[in-house]
N, C-alpha and C. Protein backbone atom coordinates (compact mmCIF):
# COMPACT_ATOMS: atom_id res chain seq x y z
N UNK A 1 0.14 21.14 42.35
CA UNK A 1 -1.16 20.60 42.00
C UNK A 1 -1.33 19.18 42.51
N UNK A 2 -0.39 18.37 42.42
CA UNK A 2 -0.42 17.05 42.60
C UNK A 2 -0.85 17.15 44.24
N UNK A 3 -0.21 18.22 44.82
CA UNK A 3 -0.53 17.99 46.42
C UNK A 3 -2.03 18.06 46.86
N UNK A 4 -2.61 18.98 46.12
CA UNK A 4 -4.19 19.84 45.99
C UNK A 4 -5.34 18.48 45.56
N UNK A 5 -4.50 17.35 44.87
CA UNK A 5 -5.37 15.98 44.32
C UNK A 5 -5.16 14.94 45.75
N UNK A 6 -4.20 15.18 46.01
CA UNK A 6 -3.67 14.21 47.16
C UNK A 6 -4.48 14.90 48.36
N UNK A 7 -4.71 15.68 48.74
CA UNK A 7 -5.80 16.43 49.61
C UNK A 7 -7.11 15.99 49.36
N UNK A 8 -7.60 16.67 48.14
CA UNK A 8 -9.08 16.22 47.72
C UNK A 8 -9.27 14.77 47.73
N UNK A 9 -8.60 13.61 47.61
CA UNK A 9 -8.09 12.16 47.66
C UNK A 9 -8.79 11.49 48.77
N UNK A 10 -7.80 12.22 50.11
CA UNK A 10 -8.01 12.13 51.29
C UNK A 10 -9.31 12.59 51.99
N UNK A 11 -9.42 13.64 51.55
CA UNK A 11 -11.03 14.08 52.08
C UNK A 11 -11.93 12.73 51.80
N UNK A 12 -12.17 12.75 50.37
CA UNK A 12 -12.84 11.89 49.91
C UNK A 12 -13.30 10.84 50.56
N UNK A 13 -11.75 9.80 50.20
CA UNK A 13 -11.91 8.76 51.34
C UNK A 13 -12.51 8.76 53.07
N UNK A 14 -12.26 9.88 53.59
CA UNK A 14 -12.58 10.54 55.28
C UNK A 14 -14.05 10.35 54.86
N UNK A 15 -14.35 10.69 53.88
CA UNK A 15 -15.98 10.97 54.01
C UNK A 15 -16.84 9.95 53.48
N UNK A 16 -16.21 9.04 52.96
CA UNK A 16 -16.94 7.49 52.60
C UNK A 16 -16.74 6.53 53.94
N UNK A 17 -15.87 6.64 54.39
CA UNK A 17 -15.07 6.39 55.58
C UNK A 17 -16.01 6.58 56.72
N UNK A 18 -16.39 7.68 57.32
CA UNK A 18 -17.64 8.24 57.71
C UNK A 18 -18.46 7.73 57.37
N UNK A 19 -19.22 7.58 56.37
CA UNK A 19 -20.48 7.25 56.04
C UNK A 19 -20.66 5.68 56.29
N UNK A 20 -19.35 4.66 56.62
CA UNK A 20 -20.03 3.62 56.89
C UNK A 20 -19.73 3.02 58.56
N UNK A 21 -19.41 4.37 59.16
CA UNK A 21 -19.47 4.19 61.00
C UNK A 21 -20.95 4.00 61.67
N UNK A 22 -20.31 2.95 61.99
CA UNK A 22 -21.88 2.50 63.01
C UNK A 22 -21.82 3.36 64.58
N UNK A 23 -23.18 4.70 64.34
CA UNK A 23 -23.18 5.68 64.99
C UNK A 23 -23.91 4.46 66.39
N UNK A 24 -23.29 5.18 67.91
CA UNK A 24 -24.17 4.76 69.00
C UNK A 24 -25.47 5.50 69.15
N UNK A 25 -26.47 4.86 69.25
CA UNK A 25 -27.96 5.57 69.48
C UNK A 25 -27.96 6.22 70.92
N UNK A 26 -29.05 7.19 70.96
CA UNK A 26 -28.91 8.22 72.47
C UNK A 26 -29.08 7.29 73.35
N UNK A 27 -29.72 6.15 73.83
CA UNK A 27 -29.75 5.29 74.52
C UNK A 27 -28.00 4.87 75.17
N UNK A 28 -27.69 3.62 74.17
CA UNK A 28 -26.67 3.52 74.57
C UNK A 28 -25.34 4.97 75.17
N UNK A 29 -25.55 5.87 74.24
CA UNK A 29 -24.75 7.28 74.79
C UNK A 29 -24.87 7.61 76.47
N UNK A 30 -26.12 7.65 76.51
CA UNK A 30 -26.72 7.92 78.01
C UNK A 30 -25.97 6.85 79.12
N UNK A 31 -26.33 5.34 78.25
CA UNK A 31 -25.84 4.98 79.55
C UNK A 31 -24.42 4.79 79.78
N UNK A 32 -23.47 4.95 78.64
CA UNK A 32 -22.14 4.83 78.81
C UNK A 32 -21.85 6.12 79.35
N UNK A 33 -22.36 7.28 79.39
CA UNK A 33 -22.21 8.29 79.98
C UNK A 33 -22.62 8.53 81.59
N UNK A 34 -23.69 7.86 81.89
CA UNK A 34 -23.88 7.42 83.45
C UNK A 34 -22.57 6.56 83.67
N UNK A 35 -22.25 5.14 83.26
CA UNK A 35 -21.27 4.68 83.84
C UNK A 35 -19.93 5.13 84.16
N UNK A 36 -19.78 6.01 83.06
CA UNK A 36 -18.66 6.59 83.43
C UNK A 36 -18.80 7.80 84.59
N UNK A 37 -20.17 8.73 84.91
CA UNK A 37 -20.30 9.26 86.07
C UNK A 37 -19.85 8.40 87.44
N UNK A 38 -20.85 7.17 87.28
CA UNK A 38 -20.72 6.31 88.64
C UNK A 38 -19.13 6.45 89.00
N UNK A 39 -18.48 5.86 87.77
CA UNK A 39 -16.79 5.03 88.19
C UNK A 39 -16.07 6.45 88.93
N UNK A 40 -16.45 7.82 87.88
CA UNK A 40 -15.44 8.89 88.40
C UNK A 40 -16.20 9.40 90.05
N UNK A 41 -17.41 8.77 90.32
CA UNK A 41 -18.06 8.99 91.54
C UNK A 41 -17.18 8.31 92.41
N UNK A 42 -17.35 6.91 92.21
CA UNK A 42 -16.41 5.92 93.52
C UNK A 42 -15.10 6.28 93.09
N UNK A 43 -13.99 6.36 92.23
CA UNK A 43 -13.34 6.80 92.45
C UNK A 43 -12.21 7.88 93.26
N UNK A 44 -13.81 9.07 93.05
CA UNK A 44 -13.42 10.41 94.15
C UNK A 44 -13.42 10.05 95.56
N UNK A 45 -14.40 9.04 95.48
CA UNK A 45 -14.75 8.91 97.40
C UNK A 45 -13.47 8.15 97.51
N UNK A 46 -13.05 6.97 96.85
CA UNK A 46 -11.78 6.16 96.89
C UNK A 46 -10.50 7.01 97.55
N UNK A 47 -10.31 7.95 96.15
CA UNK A 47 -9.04 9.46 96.49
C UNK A 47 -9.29 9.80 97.95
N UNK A 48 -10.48 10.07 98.19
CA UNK A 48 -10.79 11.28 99.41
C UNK A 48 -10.61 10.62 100.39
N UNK A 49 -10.91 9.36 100.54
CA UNK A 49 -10.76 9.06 101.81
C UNK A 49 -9.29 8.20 102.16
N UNK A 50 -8.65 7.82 101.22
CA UNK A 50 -7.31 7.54 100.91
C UNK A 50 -6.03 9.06 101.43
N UNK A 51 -6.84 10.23 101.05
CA UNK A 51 -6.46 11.15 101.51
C UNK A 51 -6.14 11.57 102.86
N UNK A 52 -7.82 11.23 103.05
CA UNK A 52 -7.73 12.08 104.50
C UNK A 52 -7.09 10.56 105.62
N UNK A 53 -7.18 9.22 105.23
CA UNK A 53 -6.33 8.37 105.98
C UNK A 53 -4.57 8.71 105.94
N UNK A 54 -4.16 9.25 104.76
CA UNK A 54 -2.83 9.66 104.92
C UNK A 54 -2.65 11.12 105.62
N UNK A 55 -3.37 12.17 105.42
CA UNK A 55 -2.85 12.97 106.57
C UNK A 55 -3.35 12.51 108.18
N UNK A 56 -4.48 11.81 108.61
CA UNK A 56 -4.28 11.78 109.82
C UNK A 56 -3.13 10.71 110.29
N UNK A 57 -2.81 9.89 109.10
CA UNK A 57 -1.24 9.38 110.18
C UNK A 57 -0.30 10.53 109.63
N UNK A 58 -0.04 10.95 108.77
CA UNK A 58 1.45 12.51 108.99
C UNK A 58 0.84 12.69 109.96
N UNK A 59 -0.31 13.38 110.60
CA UNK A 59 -0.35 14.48 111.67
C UNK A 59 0.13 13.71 112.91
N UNK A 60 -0.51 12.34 113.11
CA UNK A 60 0.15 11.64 114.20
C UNK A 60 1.27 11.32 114.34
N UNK A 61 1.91 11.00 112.92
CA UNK A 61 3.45 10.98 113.16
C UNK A 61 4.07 12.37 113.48
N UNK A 62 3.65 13.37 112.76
CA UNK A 62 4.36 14.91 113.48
C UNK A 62 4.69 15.64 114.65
């Protein structure tokens, strides 16, 4: 039983806990969600062309 109070305890707290998180509005969501598009954008081109500069020197060295 004692474990079943120590549960209900914890919920409790989780959910007062919750109730005083300062939610982000769709605004801000949106744009932290664009920025993080952009970065994983330049990033890829970063990889890709980092890529294709390392196989054309293997192929020239081969």
């Amino acid at each position: 039983m004692k474990a079943l109070q120590k549960i209900i305890a914890f919920i409790r707290e989780a959910y007062a806990e919750l109730k005083r998180v300062t939610w982000p509005s769709r605004k801000e969501i949106m744009g932290s969600t664009l920025v993080v598009f952009v970065v994983v954008g330049i990033l890829m081109l970063f990889i890709a062309l980092f890529d294709f500069l390392l196989s054309m020197i293997v192929r020239m060295l081969v």
